[in-house]
C-alpha atoms as a PDB file:
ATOM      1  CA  UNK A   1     -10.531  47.831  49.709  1.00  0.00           C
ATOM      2  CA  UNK A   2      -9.429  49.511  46.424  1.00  0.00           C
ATOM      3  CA  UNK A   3      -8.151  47.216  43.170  1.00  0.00           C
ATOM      4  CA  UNK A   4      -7.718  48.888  40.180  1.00  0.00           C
ATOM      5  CA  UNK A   5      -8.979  45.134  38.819  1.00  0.00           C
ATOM      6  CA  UNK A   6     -12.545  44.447  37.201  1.00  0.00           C
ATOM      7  CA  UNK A   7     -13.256  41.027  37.477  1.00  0.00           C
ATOM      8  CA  UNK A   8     -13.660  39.636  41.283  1.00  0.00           C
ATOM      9  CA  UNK A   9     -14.255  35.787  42.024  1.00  0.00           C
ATOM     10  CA  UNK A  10     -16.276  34.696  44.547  1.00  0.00           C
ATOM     11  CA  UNK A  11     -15.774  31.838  47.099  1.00  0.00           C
ATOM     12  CA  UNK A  12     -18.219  31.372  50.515  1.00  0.00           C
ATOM     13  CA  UNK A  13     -16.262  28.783  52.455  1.00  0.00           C
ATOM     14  CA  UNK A  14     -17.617  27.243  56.133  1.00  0.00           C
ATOM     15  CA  UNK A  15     -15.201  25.224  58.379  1.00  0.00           C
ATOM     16  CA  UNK A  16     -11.427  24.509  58.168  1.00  0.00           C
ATOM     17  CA  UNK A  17      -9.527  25.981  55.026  1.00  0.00           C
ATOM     18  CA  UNK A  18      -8.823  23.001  52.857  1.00  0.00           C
ATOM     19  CA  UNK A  19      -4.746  21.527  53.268  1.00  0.00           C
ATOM     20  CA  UNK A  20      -3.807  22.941  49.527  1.00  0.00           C
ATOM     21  CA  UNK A  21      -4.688  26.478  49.944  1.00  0.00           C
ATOM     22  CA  UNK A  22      -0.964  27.888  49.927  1.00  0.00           C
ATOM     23  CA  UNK A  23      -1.298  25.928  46.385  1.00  0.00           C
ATOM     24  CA  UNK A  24      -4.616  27.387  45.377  1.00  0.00           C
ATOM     25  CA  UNK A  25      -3.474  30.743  46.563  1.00  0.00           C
ATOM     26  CA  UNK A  26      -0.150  30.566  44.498  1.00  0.00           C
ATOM     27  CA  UNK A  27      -2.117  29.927  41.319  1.00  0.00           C
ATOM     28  CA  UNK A  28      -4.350  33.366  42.171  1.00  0.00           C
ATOM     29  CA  UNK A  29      -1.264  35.060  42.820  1.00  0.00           C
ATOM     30  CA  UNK A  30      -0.345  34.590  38.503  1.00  0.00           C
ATOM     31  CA  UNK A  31      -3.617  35.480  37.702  1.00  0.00           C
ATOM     32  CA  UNK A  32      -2.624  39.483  39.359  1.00  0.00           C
ATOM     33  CA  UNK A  33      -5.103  41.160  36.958  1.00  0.00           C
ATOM     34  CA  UNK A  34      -8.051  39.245  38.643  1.00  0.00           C
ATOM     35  CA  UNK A  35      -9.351  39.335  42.376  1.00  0.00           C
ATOM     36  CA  UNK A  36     -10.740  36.463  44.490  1.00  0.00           C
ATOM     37  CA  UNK A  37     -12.820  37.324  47.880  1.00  0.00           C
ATOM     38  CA  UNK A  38     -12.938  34.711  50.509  1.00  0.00           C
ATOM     39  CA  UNK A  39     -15.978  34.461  52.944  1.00  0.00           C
ATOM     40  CA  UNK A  40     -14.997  32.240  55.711  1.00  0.00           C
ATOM     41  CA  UNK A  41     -15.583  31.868  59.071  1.00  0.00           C
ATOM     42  CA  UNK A  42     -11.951  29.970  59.376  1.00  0.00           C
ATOM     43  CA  UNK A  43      -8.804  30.912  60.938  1.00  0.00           C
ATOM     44  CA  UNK A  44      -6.013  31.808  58.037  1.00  0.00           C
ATOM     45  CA  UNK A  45      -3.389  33.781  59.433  1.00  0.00           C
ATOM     46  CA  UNK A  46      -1.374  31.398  58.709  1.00  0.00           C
ATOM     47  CA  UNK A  47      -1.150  31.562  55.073  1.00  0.00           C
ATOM     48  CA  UNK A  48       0.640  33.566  52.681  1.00  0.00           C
ATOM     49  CA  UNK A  49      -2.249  35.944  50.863  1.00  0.00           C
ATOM     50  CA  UNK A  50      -1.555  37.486  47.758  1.00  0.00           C
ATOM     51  CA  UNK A  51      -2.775  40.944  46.966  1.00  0.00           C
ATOM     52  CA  UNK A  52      -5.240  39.648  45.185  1.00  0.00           C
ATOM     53  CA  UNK A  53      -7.320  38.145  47.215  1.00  0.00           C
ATOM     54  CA  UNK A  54      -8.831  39.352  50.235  1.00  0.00           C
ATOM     55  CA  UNK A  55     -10.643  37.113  53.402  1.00  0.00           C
ATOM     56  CA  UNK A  56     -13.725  37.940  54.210  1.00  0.00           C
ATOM     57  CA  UNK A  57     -14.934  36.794  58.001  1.00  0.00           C
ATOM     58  CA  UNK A  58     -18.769  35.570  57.667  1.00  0.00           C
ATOM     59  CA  UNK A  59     -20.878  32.934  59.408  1.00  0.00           C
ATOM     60  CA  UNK A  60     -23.247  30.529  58.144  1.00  0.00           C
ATOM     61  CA  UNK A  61     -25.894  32.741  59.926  1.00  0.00           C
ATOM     62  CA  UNK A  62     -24.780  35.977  58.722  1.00  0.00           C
ATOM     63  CA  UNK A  63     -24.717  34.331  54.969  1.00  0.00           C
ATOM     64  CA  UNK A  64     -28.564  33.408  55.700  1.00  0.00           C
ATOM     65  CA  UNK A  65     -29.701  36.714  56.906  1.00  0.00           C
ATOM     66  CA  UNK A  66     -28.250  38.071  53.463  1.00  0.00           C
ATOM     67  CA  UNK A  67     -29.685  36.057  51.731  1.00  0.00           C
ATOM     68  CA  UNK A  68     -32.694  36.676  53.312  1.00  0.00           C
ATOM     69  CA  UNK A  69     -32.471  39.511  52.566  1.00  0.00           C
ATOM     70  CA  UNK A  70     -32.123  39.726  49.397  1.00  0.00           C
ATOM     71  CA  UNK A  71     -34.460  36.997  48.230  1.00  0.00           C
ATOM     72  CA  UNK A  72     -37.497  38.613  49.677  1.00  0.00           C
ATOM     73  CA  UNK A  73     -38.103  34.928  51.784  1.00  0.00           C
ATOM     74  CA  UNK A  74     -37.048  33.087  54.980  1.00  0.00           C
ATOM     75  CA  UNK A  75     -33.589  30.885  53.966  1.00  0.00           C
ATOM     76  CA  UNK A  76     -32.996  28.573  56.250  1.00  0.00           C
ATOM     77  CA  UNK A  77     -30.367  25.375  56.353  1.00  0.00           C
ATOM     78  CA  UNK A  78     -27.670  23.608  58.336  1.00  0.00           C
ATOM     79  CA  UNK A  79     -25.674  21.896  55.882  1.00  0.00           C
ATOM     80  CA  UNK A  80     -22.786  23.675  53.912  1.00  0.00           C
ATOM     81  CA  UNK A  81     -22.685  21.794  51.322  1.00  0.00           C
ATOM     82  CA  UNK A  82     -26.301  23.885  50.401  1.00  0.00           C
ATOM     83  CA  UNK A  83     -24.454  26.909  49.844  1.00  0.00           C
ATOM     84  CA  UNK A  84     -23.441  25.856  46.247  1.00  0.00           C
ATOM     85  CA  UNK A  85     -27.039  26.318  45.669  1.00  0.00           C
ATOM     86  CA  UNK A  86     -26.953  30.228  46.665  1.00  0.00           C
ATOM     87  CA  UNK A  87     -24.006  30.672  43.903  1.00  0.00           C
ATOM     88  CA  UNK A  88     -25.843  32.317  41.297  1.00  0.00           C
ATOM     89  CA  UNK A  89     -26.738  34.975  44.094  1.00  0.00           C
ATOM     90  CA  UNK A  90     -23.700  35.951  44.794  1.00  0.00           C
ATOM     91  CA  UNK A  91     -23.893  38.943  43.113  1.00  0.00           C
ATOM     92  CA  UNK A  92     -26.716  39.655  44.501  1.00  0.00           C
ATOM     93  CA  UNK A  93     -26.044  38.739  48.562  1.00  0.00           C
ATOM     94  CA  UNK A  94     -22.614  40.631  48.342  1.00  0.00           C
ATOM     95  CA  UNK A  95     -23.128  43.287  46.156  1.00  0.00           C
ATOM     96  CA  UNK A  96     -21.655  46.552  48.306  1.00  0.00           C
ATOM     97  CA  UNK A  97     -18.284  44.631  48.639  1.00  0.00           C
ATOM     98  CA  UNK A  98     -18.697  43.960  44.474  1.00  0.00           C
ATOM     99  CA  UNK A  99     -19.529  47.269  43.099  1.00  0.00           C
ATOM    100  CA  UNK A 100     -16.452  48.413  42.022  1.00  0.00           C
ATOM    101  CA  UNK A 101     -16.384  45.294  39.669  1.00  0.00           C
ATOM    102  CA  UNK A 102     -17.124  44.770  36.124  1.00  0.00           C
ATOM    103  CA  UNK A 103     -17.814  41.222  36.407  1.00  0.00           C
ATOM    104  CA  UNK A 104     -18.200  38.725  39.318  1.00  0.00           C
ATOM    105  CA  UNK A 105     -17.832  35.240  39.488  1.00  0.00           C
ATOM    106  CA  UNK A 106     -18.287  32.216  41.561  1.00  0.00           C
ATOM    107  CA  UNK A 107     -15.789  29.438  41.893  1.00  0.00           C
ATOM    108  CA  UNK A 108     -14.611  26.469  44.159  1.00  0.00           C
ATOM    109  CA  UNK A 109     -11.534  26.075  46.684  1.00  0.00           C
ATOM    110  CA  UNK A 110     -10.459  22.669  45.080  1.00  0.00           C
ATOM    111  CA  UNK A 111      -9.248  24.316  41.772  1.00  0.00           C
ATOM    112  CA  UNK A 112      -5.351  24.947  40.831  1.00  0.00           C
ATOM    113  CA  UNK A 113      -5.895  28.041  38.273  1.00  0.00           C
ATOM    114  CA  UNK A 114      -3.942  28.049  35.057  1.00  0.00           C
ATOM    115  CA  UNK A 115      -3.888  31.302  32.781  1.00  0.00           C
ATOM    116  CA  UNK A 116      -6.879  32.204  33.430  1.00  0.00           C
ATOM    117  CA  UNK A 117      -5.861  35.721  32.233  1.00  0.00           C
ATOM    118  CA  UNK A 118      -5.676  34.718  28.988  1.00  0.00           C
ATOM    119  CA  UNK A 119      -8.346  32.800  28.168  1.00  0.00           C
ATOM    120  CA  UNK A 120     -11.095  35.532  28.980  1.00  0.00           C
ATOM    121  CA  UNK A 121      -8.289  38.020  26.797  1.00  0.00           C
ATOM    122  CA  UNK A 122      -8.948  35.295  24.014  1.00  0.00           C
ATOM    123  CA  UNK A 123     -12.552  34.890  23.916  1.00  0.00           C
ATOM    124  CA  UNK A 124     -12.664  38.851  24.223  1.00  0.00           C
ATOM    125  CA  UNK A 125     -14.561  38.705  27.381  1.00  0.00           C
ATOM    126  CA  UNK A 126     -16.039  41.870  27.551  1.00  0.00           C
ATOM    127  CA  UNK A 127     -18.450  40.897  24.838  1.00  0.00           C
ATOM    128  CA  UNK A 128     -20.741  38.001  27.109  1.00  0.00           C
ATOM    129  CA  UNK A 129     -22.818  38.963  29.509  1.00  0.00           C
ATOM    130  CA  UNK A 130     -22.141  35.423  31.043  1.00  0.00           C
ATOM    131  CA  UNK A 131     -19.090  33.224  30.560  1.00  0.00           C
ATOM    132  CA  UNK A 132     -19.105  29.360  31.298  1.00  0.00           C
ATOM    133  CA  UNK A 133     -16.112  26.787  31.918  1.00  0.00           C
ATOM    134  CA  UNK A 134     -18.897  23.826  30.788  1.00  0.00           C
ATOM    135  CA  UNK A 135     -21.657  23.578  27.326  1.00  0.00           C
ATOM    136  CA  UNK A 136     -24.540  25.161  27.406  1.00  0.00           C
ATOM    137  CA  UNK A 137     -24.755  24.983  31.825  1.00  0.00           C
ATOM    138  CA  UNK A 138     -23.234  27.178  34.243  1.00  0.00           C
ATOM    139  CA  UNK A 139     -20.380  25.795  35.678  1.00  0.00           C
ATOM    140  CA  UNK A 140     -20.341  25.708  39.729  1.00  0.00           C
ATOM    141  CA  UNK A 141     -16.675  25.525  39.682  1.00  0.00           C
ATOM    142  CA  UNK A 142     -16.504  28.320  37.368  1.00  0.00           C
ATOM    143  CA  UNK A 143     -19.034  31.161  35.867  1.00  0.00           C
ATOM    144  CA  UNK A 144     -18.407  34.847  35.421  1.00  0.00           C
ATOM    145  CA  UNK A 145     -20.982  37.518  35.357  1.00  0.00           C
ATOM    146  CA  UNK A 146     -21.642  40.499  34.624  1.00  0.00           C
ATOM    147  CA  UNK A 147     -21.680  43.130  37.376  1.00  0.00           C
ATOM    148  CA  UNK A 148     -25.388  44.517  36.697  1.00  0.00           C
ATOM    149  CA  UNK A 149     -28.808  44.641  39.003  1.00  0.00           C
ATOM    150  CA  UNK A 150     -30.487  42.618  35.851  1.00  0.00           C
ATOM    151  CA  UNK A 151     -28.148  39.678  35.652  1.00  0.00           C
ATOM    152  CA  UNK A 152     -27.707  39.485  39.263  1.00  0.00           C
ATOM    153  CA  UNK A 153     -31.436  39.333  40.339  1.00  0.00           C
ATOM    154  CA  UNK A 154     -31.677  36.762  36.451  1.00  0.00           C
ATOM    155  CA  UNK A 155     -32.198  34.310  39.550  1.00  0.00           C
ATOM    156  CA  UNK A 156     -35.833  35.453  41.223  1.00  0.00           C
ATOM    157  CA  UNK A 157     -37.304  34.972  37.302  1.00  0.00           C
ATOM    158  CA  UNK A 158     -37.133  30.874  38.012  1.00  0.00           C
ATOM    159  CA  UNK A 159     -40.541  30.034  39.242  1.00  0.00           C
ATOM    160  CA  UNK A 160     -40.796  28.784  42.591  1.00  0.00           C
ATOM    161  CA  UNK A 161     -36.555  29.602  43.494  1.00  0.00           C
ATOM    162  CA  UNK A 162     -37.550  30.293  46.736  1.00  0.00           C
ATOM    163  CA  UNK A 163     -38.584  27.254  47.836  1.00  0.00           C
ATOM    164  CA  UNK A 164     -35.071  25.794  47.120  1.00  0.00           C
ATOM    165  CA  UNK A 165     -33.808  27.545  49.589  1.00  0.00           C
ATOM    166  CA  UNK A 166     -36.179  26.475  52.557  1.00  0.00           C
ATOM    167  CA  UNK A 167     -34.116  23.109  53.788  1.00  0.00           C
ATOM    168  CA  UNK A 168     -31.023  20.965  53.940  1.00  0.00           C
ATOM    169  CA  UNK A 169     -31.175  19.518  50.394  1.00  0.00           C
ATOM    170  CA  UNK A 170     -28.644  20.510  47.713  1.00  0.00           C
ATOM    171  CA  UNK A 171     -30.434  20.664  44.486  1.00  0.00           C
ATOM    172  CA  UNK A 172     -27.723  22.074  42.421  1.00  0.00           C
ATOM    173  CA  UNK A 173     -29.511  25.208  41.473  1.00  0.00           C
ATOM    174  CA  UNK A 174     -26.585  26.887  39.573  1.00  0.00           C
ATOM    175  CA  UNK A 175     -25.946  23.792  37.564  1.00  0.00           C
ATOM    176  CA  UNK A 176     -29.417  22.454  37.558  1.00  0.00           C
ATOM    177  CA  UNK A 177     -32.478  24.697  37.616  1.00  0.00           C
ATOM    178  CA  UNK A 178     -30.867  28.263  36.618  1.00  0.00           C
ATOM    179  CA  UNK A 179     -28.988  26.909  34.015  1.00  0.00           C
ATOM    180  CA  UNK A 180     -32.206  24.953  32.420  1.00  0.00           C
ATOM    181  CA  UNK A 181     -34.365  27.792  32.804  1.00  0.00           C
ATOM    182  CA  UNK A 182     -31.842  29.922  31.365  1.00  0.00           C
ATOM    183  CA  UNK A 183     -30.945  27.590  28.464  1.00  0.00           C
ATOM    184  CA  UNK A 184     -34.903  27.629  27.717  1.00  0.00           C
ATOM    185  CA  UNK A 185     -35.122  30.938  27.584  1.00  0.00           C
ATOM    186  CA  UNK A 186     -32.499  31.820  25.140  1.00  0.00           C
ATOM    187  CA  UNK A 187     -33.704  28.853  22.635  1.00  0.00           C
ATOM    188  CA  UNK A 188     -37.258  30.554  22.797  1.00  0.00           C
ATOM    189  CA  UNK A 189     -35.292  34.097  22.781  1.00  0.00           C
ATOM    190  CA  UNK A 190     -37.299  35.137  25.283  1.00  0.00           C
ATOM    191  CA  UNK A 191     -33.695  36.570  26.901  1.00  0.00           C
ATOM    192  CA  UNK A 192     -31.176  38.819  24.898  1.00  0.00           C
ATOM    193  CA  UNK A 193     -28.060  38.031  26.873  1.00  0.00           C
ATOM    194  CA  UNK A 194     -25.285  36.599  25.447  1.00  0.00           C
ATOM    195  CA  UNK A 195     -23.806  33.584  26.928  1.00  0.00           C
ATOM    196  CA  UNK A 196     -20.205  31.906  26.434  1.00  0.00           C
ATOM    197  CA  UNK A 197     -20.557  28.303  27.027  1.00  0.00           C
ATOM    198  CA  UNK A 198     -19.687  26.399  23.189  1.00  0.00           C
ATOM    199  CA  UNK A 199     -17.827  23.825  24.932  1.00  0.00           C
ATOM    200  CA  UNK A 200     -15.949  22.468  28.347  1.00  0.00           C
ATOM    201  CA  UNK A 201     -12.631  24.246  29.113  1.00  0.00           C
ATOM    202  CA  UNK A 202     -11.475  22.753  32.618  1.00  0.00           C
ATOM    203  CA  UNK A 203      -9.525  19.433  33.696  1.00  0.00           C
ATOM    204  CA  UNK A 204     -11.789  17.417  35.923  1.00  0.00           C
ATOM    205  CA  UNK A 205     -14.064  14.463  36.063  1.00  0.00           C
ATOM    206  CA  UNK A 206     -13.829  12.495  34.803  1.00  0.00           C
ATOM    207  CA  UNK A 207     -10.914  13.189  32.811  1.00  0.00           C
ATOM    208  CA  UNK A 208      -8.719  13.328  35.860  1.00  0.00           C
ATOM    209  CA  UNK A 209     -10.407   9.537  36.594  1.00  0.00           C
ATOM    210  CA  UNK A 210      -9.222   8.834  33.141  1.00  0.00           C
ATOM    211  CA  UNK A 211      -5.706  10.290  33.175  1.00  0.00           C
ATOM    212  CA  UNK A 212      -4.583  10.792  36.562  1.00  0.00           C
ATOM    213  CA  UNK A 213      -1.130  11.171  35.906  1.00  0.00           C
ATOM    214  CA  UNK A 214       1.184  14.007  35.497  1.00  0.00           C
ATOM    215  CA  UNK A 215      -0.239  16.778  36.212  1.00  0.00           C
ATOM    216  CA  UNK A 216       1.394  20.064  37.039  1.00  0.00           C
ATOM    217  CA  UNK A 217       1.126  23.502  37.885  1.00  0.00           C
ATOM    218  CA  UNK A 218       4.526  25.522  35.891  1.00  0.00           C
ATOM    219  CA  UNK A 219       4.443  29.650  36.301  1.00  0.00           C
ATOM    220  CA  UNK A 220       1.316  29.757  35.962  1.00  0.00           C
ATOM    221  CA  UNK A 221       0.056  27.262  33.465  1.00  0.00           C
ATOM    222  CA  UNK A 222      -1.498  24.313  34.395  1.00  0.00           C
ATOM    223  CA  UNK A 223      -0.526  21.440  32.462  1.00  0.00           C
ATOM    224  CA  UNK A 224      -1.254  17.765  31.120  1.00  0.00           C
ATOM    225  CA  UNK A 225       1.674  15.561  31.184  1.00  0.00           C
ATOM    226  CA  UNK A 226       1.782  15.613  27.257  1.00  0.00           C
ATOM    227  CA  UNK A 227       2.005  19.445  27.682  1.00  0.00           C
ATOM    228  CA  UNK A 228      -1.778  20.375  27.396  1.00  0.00           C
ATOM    229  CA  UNK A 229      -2.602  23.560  28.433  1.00  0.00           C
ATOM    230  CA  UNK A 230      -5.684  24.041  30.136  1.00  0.00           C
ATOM    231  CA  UNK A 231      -7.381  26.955  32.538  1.00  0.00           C
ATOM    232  CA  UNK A 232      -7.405  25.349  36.318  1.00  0.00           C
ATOM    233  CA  UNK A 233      -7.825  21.980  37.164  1.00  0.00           C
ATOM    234  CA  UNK A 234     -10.656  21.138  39.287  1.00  0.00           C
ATOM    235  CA  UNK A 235      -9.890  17.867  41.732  1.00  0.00           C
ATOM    236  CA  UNK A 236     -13.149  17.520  43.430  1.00  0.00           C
ATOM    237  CA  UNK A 237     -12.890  13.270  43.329  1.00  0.00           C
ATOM    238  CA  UNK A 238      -8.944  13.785  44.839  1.00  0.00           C
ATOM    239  CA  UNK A 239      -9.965  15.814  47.949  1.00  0.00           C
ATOM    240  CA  UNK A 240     -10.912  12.565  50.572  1.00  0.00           C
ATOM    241  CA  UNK A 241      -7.333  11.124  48.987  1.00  0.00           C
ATOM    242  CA  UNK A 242      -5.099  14.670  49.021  1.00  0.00           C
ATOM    243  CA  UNK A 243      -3.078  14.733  52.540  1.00  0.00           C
ATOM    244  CA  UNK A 244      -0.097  16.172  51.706  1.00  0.00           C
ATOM    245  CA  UNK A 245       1.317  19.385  50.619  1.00  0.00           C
ATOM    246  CA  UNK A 246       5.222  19.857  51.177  1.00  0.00           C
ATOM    247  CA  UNK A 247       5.024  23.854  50.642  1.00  0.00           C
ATOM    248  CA  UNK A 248       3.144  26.876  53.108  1.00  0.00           C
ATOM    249  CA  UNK A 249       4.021  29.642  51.080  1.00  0.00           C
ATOM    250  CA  UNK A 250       2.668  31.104  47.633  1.00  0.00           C
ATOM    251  CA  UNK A 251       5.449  32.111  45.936  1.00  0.00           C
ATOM    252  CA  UNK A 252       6.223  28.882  44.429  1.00  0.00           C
ATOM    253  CA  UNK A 253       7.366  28.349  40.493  1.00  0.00           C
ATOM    254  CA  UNK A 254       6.085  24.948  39.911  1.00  0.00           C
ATOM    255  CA  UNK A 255       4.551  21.569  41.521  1.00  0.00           C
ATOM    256  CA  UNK A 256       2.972  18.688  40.574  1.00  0.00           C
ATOM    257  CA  UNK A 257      -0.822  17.273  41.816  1.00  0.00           C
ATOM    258  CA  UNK A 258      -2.246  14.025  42.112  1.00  0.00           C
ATOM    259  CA  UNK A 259      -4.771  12.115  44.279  1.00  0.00           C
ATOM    260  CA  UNK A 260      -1.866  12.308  46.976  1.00  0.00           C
ATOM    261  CA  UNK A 261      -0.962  15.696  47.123  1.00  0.00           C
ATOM    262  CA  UNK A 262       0.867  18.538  45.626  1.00  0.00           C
ATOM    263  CA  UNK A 263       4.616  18.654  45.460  1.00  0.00           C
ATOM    264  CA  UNK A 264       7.129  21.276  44.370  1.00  0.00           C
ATOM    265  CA  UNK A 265      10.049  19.051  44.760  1.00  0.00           C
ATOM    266  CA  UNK A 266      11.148  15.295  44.362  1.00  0.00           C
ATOM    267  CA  UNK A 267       9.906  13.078  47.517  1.00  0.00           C
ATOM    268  CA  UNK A 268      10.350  10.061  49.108  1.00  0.00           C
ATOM    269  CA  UNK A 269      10.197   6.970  46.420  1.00  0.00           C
ATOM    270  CA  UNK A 270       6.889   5.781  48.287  1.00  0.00           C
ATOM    271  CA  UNK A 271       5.549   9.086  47.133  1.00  0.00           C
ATOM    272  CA  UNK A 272       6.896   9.067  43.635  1.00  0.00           C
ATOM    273  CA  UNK A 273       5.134   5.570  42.835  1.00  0.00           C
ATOM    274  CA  UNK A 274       2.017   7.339  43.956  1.00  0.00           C
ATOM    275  CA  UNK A 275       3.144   9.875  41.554  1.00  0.00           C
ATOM    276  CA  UNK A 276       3.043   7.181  38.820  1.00  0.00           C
ATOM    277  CA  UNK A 277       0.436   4.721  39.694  1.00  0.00           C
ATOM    278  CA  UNK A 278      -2.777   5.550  39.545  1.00  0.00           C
ATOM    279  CA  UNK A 279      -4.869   4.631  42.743  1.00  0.00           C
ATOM    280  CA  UNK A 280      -7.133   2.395  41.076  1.00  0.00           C
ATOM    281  CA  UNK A 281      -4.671   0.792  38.618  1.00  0.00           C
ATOM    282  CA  UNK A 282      -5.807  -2.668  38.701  1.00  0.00           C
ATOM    283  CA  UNK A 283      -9.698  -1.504  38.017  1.00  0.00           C
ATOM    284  CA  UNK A 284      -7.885   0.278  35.070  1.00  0.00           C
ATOM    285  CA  UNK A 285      -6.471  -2.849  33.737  1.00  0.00           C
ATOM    286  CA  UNK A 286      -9.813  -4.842  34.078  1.00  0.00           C
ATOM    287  CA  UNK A 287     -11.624  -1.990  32.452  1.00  0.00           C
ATOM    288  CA  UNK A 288      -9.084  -1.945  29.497  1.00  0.00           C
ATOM    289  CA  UNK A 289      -9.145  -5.631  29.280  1.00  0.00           C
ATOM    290  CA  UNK A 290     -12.789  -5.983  29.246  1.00  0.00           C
ATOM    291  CA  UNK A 291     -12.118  -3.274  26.551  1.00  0.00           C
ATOM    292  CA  UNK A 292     -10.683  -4.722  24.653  1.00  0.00           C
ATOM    293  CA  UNK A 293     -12.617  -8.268  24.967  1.00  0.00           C
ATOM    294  CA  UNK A 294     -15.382  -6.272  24.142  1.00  0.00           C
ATOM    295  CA  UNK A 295     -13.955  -4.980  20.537  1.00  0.00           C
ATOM    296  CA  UNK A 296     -12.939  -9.204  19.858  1.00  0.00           C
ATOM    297  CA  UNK A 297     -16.741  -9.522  20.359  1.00  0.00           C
ATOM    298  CA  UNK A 298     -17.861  -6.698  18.361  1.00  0.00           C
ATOM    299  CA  UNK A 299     -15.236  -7.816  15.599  1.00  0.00           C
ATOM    300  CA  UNK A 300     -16.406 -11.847  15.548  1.00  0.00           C
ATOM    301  CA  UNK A 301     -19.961 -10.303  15.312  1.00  0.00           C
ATOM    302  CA  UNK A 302     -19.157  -8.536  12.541  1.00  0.00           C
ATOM    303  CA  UNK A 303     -17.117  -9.945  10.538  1.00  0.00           C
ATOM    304  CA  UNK A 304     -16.977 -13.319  10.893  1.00  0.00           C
ATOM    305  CA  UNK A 305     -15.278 -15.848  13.749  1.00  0.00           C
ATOM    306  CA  UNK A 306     -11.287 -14.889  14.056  1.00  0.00           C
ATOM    307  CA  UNK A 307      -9.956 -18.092  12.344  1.00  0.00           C
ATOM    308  CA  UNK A 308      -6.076 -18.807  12.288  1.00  0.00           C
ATOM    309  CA  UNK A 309      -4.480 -18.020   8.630  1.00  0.00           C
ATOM    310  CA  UNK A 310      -3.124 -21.932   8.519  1.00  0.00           C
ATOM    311  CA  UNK A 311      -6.748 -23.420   9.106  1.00  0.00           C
ATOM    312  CA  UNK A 312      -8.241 -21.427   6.845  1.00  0.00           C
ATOM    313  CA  UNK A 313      -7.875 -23.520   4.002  1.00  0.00           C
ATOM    314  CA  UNK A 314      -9.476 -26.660   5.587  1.00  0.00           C
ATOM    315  CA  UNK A 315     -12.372 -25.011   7.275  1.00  0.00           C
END
């Protein structure tokens, strides 16, 4: 594999590709200046792949014998979801197929990428050794590294890592114990790296709880349905709702997502009321009405008990 591009992202991905991956794939395509490498062990000839990302084949057991590997101990699990936890190793588990790279990142399949071109152009990149999509943690959905044997062993300075790694629980090391450790050891300056991570930069929870509605993907940009711009959209509360997809190719211009699905064109008017209403629309309205009950309360408390201008005088 040769790419003239410096920054590769990272995805390990067990069982059946997800239904929006000719969506997630179309949003990589924009991004041309920036690779993504798939390790599955799934089927996907039958998607359109851009030439910027490549599919990796790689079974759960192959991932643990590199990981082995790597880690100097046994690592041992059946459930996928405890992969997440091996994210910050990434660099570390595949680094012949990352060399060429100046930077590396890890990232999640249930993300519709904006520009995210331009926002590392913006923050000028090339000056982090680290770069974060949430405050002051690593983002498992998105956090970019730099390509160096340091950084990429940072991991085996937590104490006691290894034992993470030793059964079926998901601890959340990436978001949890790495980035604590790490956040430590910056405040004591005990580390000289520099980190990017003032502030959160993504759409997702629970923002996407908040304001479901229209949401869309447009050349490239991901957008709010006020016209916010933000860098990928990451819908891991819509995945057990999203069944439908009315596109298989990546060449698309623009669609919308919601809860539902993702659509590049108008649909039945079933689907455009999904479009509209939010799934839990009634909890909305008893949450704003309690709300707003609640600021009455505060109000009476504070000022007084609300009484009618025309009673005024006789009370």
């Amino acid at each position: 594999m040769v790419s003239q591009n410096e920054i590769c992202m990272v995805v390990v991905y067990m069982g059946k590709l997800p239904i929006w991956m000719p969506a997630f794939l179309t949003s990589c395509a924009h991004n041309h200046t920036i690779d993504w490498m798939i390790f599955t062990d799934s089927e996907a000839h039958y998607l359109d792949i851009p030439n910027n990302v490549y599919l990796k084949p790689l079974e759960l057991n192959q991932l643990l014998s590199l990981a082995t590997h790597v880690m100097g101990c046994k690592v041992s699990f059946e459930n996928p979801k405890k992969i997440c936890d091996l994210k910050p190793i990434y660099g570390d588990i595949f680094s012949s197929q990352l060399s060429q790279y100046e930077y590396w990142g890890h990232c999640d399949l249930d993300i519709i990428w904006g520009d995210l071109q331009s926002f590392l152009n913006n923050i000028d990149y090339k000056v982090y050794d680290i770069i974060s999509t949430r405050k002051n943690t690593l983002c498992g959905h998105f956090t970019l590294f730099q390509n160096n044997m340091e950084i990429n062993q940072l991991y085996k300075q937590v104490p006691n890592y290894h034992k993470i790694f030793q059964n079926n629980i998901h601890y959340g090391f990436d978001e949890g114990a790495f980035s604590f450790w790490l956040d430590q050891k910056l405040r004591k300056k005990e580390l000289s790296f520099k980190i990017f991570w003032p502030r959160k930069y993504s759409a997702d929870w629970p923002e996407l709880e908040i304001k479901p509605l229209g949401w869309k993907w447009s050349k490239g940009k991901i957008l709010s349905r006020i016209g916010e711009e933000r860098i990928y959209l990451h819908f891991m509360t819509w995945k057990k709702s999203m069944s439908n997809i009315d596109f298989t190719g990546s060449k698309q211009q623009s669609f919308r997502i919601n809860r539902y699905g993702i659509w590049s064109k108008k649909g039945k008017l079933t689907q455009e009321v999904k479009f509209i209403l939010p799934l839990h629309w009634p909890k909305l309205l008893l949450h704003y009405f309690k709300k707003i009950k609640g600021k009455i309360f505060l109000t009476q408390r504070l000022e007084g008990p609300i009484i009618p201008e025309h009673l005024r005088e006789i009370s």
